[in-house]
C-alpha atoms as a PDB file:
ATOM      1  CA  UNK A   1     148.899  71.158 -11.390  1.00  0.00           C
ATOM      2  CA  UNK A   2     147.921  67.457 -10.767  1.00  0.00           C
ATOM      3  CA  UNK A   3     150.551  65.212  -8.909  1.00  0.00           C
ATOM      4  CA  UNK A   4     150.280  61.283  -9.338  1.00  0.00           C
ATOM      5  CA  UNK A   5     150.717  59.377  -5.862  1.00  0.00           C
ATOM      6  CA  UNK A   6     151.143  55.445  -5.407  1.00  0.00           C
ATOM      7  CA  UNK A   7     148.989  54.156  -3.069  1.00  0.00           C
ATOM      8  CA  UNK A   8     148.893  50.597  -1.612  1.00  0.00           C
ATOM      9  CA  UNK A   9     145.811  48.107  -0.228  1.00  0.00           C
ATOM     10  CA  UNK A  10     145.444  44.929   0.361  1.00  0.00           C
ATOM     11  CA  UNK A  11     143.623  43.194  -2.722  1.00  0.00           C
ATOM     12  CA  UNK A  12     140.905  42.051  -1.911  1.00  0.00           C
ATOM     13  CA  UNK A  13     140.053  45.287  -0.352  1.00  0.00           C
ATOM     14  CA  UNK A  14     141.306  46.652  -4.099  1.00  0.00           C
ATOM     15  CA  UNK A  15     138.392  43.723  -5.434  1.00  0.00           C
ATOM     16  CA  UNK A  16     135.815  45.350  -3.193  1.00  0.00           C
ATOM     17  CA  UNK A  17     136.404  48.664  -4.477  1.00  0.00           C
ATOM     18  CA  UNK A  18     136.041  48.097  -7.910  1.00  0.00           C
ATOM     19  CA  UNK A  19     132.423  48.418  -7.596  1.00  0.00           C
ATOM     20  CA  UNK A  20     133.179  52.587  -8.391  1.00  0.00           C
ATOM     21  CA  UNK A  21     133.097  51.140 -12.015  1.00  0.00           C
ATOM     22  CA  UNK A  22     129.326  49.897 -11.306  1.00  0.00           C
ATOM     23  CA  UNK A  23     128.698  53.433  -9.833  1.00  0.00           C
ATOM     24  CA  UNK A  24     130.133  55.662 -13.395  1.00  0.00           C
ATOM     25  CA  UNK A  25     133.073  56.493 -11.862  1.00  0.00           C
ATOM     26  CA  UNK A  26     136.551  55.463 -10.474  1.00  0.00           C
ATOM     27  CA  UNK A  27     138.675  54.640  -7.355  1.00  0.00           C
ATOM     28  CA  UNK A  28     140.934  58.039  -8.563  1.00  0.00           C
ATOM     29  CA  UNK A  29     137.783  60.188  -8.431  1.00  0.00           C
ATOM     30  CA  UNK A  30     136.153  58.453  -5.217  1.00  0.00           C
ATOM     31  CA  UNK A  31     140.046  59.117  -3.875  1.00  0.00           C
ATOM     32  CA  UNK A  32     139.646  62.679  -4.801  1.00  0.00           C
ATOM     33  CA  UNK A  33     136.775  63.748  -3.449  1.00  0.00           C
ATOM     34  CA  UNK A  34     137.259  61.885   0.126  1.00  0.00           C
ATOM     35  CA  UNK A  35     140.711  64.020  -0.087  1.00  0.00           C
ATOM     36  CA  UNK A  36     138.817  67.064  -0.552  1.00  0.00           C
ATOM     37  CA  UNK A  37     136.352  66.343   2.365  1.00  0.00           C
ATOM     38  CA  UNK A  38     139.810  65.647   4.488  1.00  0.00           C
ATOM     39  CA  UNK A  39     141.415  68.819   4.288  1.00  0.00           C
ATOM     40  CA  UNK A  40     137.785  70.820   4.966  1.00  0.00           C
ATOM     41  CA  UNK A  41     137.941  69.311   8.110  1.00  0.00           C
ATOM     42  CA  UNK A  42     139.731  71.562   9.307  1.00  0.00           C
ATOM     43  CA  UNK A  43     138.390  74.474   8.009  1.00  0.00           C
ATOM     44  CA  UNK A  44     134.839  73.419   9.879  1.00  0.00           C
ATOM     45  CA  UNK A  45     136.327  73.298  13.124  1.00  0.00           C
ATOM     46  CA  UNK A  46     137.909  76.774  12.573  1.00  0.00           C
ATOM     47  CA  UNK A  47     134.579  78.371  11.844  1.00  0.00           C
ATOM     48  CA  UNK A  48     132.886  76.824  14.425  1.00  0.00           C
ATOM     49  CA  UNK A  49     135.217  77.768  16.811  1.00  0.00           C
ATOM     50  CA  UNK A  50     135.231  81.805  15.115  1.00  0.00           C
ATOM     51  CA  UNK A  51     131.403  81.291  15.337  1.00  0.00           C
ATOM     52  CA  UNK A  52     131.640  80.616  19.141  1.00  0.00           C
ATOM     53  CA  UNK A  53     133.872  83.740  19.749  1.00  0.00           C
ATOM     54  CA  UNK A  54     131.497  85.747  17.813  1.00  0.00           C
ATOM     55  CA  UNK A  55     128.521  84.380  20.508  1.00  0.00           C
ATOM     56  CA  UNK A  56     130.477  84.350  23.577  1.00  0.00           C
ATOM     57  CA  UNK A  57     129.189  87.164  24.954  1.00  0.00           C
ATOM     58  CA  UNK A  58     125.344  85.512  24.767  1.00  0.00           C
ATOM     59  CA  UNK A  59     124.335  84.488  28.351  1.00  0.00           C
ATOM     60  CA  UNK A  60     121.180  82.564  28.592  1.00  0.00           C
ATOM     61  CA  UNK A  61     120.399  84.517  31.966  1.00  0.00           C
ATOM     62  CA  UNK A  62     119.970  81.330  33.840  1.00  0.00           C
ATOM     63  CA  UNK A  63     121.283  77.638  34.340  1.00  0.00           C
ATOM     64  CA  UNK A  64     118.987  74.993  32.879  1.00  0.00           C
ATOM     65  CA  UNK A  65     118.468  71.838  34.404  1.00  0.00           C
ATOM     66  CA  UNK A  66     119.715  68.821  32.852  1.00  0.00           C
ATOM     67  CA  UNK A  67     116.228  67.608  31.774  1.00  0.00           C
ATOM     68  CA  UNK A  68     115.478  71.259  30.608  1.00  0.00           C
ATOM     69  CA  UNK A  69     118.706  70.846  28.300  1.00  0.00           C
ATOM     70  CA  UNK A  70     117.736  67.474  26.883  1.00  0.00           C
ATOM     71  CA  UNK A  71     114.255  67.735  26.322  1.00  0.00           C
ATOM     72  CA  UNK A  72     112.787  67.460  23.116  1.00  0.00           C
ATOM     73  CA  UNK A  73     110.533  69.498  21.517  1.00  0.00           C
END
């Protein structure tokens, strides 16, 4: 089921924006899929946190020196 919402922006922001039209599509799908990355946010930061329980237990046997953990390879 789709829902309609109102949303409000100042207009020349809404001027700006209008530029979707220039790009084949429109400020409801641009709307859409920034909503879609929005509510995955959250779903990242739970796997990255199960992925870190899953690798606690990995020890690296030794600590590293600070210009051993930011050197570049």
């Amino acid at each position: 089921m789709i829902k309609n919402i109102t949303l409000s922006a100042d207009e020349t922001l809404i001027q700006q924006a209008r530029r979707a039209n220039a790009e084949n599509t429109t400020l409801n799908d641009l709307f859409r899929a920034w909503l879609e990355q929005y509510v995955a946010k959250p779903a990242a930061a739970d796997q990255y946190l199960a992925l870190m329980e899953q690798i606690k237990h990995i020890q690296a046997g030794r600590q590293f020196s600070r210009e051993e953990m930011n050197e570049r390879r």
